[in-house]
N, C-alpha and C. Protein backbone atom coordinates (compact mmCIF):
# COMPACT_ATOMS: atom_id res chain seq x y z
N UNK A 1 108.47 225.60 257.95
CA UNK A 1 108.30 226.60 256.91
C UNK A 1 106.99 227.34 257.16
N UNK A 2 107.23 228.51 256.93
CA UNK A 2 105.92 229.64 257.26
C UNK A 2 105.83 230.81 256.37
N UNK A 3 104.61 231.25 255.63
CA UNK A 3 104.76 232.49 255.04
C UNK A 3 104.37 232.99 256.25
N UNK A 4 105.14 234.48 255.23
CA UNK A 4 105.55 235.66 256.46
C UNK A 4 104.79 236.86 255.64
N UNK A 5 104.53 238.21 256.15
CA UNK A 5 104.39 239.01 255.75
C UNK A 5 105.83 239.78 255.24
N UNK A 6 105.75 239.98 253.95
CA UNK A 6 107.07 240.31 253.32
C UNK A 6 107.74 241.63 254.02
N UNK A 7 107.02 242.18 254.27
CA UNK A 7 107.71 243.72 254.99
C UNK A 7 108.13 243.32 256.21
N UNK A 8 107.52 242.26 257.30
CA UNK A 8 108.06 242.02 258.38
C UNK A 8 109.87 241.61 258.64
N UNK A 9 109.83 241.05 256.99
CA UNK A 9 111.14 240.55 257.02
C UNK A 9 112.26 241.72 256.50
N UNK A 10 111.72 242.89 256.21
CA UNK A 10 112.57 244.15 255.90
C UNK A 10 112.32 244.50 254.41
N UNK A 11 111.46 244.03 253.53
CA UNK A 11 111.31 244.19 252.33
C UNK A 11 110.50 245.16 252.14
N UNK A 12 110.77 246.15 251.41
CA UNK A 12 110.53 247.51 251.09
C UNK A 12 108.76 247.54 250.66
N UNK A 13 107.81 246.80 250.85
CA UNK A 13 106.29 246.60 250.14
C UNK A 13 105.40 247.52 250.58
N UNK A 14 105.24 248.09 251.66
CA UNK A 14 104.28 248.49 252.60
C UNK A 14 103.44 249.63 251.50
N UNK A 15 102.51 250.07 252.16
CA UNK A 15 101.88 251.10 251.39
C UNK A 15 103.17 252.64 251.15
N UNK A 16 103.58 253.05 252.23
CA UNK A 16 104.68 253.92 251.82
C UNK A 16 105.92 253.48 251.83
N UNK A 17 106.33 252.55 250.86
CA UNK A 17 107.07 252.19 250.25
C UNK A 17 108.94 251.77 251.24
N UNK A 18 107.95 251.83 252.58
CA UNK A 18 108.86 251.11 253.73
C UNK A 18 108.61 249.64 253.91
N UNK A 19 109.55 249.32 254.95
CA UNK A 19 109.39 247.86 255.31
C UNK A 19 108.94 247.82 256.94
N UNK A 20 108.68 247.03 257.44
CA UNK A 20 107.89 246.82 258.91
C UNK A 20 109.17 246.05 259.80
N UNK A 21 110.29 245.96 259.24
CA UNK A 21 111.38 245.16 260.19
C UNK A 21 111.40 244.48 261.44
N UNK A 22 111.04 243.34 261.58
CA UNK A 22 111.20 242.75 262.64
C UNK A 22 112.06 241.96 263.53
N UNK A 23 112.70 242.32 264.20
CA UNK A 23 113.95 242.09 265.29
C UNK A 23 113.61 240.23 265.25
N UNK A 24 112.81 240.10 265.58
CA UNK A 24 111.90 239.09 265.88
C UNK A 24 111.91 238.04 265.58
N UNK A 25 111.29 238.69 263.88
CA UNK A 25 111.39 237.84 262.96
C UNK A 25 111.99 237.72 262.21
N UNK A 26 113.12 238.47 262.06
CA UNK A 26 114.71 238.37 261.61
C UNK A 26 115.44 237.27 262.31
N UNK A 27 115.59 236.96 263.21
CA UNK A 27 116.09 236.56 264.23
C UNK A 27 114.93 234.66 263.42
N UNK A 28 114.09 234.77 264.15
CA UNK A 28 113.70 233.36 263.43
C UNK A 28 113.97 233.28 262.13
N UNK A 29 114.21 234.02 261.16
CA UNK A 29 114.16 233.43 259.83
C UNK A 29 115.47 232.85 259.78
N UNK A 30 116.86 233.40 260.57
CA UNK A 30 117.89 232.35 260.70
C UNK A 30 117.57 230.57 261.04
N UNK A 31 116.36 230.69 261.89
CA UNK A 31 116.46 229.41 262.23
C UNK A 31 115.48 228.59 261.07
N UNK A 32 114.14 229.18 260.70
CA UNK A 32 113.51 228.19 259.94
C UNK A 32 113.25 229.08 258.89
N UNK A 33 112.50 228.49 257.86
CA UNK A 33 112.11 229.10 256.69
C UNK A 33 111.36 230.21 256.49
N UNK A 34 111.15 231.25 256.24
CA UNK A 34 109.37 232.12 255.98
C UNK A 34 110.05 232.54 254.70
N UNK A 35 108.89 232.38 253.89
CA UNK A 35 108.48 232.68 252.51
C UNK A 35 107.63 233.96 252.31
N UNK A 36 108.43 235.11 252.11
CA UNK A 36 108.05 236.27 251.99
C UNK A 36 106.75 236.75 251.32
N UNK A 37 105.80 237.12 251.52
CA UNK A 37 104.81 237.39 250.66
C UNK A 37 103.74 238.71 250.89
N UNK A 38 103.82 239.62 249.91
CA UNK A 38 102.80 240.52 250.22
C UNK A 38 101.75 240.20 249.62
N UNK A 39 100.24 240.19 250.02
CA UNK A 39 99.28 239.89 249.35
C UNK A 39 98.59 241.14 248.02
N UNK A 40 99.10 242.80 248.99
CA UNK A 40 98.72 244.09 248.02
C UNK A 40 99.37 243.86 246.76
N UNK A 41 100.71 243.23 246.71
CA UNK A 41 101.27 243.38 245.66
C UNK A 41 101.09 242.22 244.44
N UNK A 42 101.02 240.77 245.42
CA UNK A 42 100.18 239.81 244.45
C UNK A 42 98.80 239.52 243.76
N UNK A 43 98.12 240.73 244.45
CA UNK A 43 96.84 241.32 243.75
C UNK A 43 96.90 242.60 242.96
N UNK A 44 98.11 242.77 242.36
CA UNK A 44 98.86 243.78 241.59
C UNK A 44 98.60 245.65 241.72
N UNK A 45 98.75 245.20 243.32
CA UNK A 45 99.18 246.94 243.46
C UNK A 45 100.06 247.39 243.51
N UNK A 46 100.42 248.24 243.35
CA UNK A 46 101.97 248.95 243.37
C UNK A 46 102.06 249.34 244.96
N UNK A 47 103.74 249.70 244.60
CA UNK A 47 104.17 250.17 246.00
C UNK A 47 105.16 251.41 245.63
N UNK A 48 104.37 252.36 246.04
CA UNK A 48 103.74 252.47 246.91
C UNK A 48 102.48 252.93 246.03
N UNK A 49 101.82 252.76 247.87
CA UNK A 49 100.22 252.92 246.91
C UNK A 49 99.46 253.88 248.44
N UNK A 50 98.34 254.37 248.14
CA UNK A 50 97.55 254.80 249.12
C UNK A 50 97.03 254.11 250.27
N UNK A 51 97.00 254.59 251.14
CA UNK A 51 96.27 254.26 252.26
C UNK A 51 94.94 253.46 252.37
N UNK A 52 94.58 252.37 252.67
CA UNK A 52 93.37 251.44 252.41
C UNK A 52 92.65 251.25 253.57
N UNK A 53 91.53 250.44 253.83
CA UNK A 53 90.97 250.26 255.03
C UNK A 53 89.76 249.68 254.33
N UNK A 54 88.86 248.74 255.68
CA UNK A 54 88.00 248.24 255.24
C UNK A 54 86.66 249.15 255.34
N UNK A 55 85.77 248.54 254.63
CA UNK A 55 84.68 250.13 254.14
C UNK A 55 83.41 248.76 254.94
N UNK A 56 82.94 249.31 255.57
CA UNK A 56 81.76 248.42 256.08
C UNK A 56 81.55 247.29 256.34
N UNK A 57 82.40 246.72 257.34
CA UNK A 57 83.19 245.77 258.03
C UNK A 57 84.39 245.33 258.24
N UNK A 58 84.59 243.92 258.29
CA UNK A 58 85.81 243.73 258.82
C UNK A 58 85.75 242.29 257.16
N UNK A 59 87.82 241.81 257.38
CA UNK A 59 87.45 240.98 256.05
C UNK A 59 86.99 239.42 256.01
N UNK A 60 86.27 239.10 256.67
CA UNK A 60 85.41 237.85 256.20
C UNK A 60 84.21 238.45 255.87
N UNK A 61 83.85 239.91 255.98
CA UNK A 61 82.59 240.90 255.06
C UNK A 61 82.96 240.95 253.68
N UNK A 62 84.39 241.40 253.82
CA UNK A 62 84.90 241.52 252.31
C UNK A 62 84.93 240.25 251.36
N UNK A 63 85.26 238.98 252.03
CA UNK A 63 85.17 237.89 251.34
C UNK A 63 83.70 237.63 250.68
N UNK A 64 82.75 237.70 251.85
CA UNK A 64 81.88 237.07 251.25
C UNK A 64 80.76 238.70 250.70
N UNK A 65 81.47 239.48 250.30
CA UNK A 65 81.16 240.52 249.32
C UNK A 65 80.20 241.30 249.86
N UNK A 66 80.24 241.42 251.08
CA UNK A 66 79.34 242.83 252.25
C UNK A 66 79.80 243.92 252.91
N UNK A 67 81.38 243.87 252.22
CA UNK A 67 82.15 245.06 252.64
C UNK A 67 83.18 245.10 251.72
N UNK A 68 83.77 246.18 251.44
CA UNK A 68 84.79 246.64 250.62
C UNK A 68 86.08 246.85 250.99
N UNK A 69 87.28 247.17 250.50
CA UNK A 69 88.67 248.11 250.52
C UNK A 69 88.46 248.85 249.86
N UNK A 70 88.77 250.32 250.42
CA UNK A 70 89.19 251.71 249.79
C UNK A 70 90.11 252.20 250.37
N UNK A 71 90.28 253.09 249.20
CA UNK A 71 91.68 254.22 249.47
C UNK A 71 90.86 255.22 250.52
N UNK A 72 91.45 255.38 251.57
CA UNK A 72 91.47 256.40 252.46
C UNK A 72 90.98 257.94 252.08
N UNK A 73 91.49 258.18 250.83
CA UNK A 73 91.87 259.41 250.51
C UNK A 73 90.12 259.97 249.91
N UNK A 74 90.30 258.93 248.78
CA UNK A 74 88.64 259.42 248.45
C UNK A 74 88.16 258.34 247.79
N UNK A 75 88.02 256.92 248.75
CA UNK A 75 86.94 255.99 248.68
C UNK A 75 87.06 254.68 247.41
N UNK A 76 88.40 255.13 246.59
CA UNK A 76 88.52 254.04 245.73
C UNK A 76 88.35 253.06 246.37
N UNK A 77 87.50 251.80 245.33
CA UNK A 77 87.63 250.21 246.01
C UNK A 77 88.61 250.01 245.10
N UNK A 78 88.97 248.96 246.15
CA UNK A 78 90.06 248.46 245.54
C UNK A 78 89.78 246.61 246.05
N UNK A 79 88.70 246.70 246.08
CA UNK A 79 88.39 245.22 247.01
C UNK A 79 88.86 243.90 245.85
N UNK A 80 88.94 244.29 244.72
CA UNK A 80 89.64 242.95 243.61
C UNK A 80 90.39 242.66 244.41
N UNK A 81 91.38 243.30 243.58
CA UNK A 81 92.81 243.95 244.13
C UNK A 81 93.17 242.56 245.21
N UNK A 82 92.72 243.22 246.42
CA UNK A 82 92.37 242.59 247.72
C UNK A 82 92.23 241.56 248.08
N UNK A 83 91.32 240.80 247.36
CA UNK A 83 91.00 239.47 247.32
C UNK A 83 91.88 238.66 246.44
N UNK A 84 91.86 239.20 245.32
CA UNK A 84 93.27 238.14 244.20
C UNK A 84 94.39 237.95 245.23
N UNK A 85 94.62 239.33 245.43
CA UNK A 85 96.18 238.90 246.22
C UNK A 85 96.00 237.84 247.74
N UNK A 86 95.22 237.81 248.18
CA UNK A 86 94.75 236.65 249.36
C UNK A 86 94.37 235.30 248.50
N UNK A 87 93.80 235.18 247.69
CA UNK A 87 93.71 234.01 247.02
C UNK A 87 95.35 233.71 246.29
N UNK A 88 95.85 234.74 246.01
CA UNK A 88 97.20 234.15 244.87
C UNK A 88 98.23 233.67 246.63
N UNK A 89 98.17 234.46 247.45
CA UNK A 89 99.15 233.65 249.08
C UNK A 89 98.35 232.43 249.10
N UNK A 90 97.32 232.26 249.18
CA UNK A 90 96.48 230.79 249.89
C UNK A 90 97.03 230.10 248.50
N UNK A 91 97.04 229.91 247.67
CA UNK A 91 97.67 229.12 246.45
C UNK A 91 99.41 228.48 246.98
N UNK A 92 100.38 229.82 247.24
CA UNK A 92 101.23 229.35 247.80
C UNK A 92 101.14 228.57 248.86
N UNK A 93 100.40 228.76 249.73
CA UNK A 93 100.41 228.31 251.02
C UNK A 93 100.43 226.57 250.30
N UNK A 94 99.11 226.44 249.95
CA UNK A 94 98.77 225.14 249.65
C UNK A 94 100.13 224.36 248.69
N UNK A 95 100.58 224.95 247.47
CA UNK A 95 101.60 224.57 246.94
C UNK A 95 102.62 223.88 247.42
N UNK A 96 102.94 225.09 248.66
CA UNK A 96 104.13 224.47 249.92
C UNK A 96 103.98 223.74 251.09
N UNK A 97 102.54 223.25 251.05
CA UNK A 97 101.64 222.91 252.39
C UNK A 97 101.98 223.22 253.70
N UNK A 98 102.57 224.38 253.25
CA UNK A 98 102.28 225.29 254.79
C UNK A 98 101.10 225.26 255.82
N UNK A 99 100.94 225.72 257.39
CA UNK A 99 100.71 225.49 257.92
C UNK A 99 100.07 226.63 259.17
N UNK A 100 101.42 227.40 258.89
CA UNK A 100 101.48 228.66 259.88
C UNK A 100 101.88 229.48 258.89
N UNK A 101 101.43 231.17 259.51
CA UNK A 101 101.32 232.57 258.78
C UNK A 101 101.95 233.28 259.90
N UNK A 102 103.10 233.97 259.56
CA UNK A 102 103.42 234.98 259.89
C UNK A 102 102.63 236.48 259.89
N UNK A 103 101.79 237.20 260.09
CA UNK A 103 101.34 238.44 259.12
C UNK A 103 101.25 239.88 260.01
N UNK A 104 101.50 240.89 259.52
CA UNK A 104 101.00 242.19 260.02
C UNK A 104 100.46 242.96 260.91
N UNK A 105 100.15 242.81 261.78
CA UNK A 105 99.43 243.33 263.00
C UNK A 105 98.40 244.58 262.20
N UNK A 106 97.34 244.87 261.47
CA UNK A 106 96.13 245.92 261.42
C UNK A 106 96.23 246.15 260.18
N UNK A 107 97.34 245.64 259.21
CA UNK A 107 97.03 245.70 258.01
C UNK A 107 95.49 245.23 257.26
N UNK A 108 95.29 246.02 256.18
CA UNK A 108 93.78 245.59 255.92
C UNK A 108 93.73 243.86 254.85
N UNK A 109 94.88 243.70 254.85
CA UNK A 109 95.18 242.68 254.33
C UNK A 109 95.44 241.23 255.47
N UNK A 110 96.57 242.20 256.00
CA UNK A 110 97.36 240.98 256.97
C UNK A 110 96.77 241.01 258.53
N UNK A 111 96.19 241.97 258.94
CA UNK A 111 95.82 241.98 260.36
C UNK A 111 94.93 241.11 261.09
N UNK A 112 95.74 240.54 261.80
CA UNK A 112 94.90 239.41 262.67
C UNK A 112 94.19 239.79 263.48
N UNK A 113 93.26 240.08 264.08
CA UNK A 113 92.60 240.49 265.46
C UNK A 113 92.50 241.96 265.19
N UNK A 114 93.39 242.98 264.71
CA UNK A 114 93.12 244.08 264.65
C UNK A 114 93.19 244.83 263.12
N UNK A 115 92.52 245.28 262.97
CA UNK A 115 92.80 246.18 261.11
C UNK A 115 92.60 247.88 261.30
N UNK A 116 92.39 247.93 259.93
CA UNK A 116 92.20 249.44 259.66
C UNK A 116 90.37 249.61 259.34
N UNK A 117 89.62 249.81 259.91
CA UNK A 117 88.31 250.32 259.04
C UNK A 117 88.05 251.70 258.74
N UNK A 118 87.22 252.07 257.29
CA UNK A 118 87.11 253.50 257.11
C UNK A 118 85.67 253.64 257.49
N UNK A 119 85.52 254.81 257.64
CA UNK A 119 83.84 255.13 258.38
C UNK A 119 83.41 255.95 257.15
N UNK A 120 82.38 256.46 257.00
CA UNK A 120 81.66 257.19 256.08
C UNK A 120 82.79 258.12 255.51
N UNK A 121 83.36 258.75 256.18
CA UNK A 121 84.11 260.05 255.73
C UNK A 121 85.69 259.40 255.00
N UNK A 122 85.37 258.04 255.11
CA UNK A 122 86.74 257.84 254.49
C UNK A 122 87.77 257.83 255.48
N UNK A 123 87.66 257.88 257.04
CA UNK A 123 88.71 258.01 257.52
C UNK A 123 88.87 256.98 258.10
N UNK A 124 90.57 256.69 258.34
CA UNK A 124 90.46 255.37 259.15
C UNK A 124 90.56 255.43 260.35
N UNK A 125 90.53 253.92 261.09
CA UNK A 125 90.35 253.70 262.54
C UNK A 125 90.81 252.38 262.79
N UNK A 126 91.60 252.03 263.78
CA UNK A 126 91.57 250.73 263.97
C UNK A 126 91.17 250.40 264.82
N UNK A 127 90.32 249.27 264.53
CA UNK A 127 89.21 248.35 265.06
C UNK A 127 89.65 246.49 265.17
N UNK A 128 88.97 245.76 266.43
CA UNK A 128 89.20 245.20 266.32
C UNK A 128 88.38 244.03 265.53
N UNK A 129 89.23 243.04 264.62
CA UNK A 129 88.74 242.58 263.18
C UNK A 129 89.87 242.26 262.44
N UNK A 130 89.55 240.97 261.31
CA UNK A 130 90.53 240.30 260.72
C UNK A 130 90.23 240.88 258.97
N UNK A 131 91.85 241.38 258.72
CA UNK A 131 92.22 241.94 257.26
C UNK A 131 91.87 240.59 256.28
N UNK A 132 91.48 240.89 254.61
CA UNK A 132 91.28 240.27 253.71
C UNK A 132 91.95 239.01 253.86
N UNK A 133 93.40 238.84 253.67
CA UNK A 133 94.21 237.67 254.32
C UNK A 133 94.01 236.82 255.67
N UNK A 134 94.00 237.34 256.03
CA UNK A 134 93.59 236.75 257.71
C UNK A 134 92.76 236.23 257.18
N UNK A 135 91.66 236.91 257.04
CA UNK A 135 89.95 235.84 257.28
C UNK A 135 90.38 234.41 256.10
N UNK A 136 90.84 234.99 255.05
CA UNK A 136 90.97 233.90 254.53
C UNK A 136 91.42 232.78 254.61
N UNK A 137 93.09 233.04 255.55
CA UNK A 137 93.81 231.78 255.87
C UNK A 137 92.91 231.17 257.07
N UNK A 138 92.42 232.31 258.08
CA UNK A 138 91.86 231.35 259.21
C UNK A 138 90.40 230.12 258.43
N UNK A 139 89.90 230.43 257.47
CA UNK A 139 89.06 230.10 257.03
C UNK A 139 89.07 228.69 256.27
N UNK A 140 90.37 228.75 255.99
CA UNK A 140 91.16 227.73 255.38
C UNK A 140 92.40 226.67 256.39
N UNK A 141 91.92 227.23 257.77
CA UNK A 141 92.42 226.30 258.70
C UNK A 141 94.16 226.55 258.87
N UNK A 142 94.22 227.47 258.31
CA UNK A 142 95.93 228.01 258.67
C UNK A 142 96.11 229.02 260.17
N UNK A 143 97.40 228.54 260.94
CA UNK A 143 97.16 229.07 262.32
C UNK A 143 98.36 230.01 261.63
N UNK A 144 97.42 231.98 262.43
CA UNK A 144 98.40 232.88 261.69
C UNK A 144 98.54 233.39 263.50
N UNK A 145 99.98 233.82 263.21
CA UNK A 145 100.70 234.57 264.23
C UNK A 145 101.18 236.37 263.65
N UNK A 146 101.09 236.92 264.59
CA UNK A 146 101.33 238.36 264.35
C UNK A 146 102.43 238.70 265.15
N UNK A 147 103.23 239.96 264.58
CA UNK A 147 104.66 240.41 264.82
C UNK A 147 104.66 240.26 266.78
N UNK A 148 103.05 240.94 267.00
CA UNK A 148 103.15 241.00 268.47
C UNK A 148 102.83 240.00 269.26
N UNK A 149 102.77 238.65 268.92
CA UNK A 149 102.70 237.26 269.48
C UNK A 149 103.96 236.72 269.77
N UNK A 150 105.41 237.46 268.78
CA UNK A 150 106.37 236.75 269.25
C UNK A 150 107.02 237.21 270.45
């Protein structure tokens, strides 16, 4: 059993209100479990929602409160947001004593190794660096895999 990033599995969450479909990981969820989960939305954002990125680092900055999430557009934080929903997945995780993470490839949430950062002007870039989720599960000793590992 593994949470997954919910859009990987075709579920409509993403910021524009698509899913991230994975051949991949369609294909494994026949064989074992993943437990769908978006973290934007369990930190009660809607979907769809604006464009985000990390504001002055990467997210183990954001955890320990030296960098932010904003909207792309014009700088909203949204870094609660952000963090609830990574704490409300690590709750599941533990609940189900999961083990392994499916997640996102650059999401500012889910991106393992790579994310979104915004620079002064608000614009984004991807850089390499672990999203709000990531830092957290790695932090918490959960081994996460990304769409492009399988």
């Amino acid at each position: 059993m593994k949470i997954c990033s919910a859009c990987l599995l075709g579920i409509e969450c993403r910021y524009n209100n698509k899913s991230a479909a994975n051949k991949k990981i369609l294909k494994l969820a026949r064989k074992d479990v993943l437990i769908p989960v978006c973290p934007e939305q369990l930190g009660g954002l809607p979907t769809p929602r604006e464009p985000t990125g990390i504001y002055g680092g990467v997210g183990e900055d954001v955890l320990k409160r030296k960098a932010t999430v904003r909207v792309a557009r014009d700088g909203k934080n949204l870094t609660e947001k952000y963090v609830k929903g990574a704490k409300e997945t690590l709750k599941i995780i533990k609940l189900l004593n999961i083990k392994e993470a499916i997640l996102k490839q650059t999401s500012p949430s889910c991106g393992c190794g790579k994310t979104w950062q915004l620079d002064k002007n608000f614009k984004n870039h991807k850089i390499n660096g672990n999203g709000v989720l990531a830092a957290l599960l790695k932090k918490n000793g959960i081994k996460i895999i990304t769409e492009e590992d399988l």
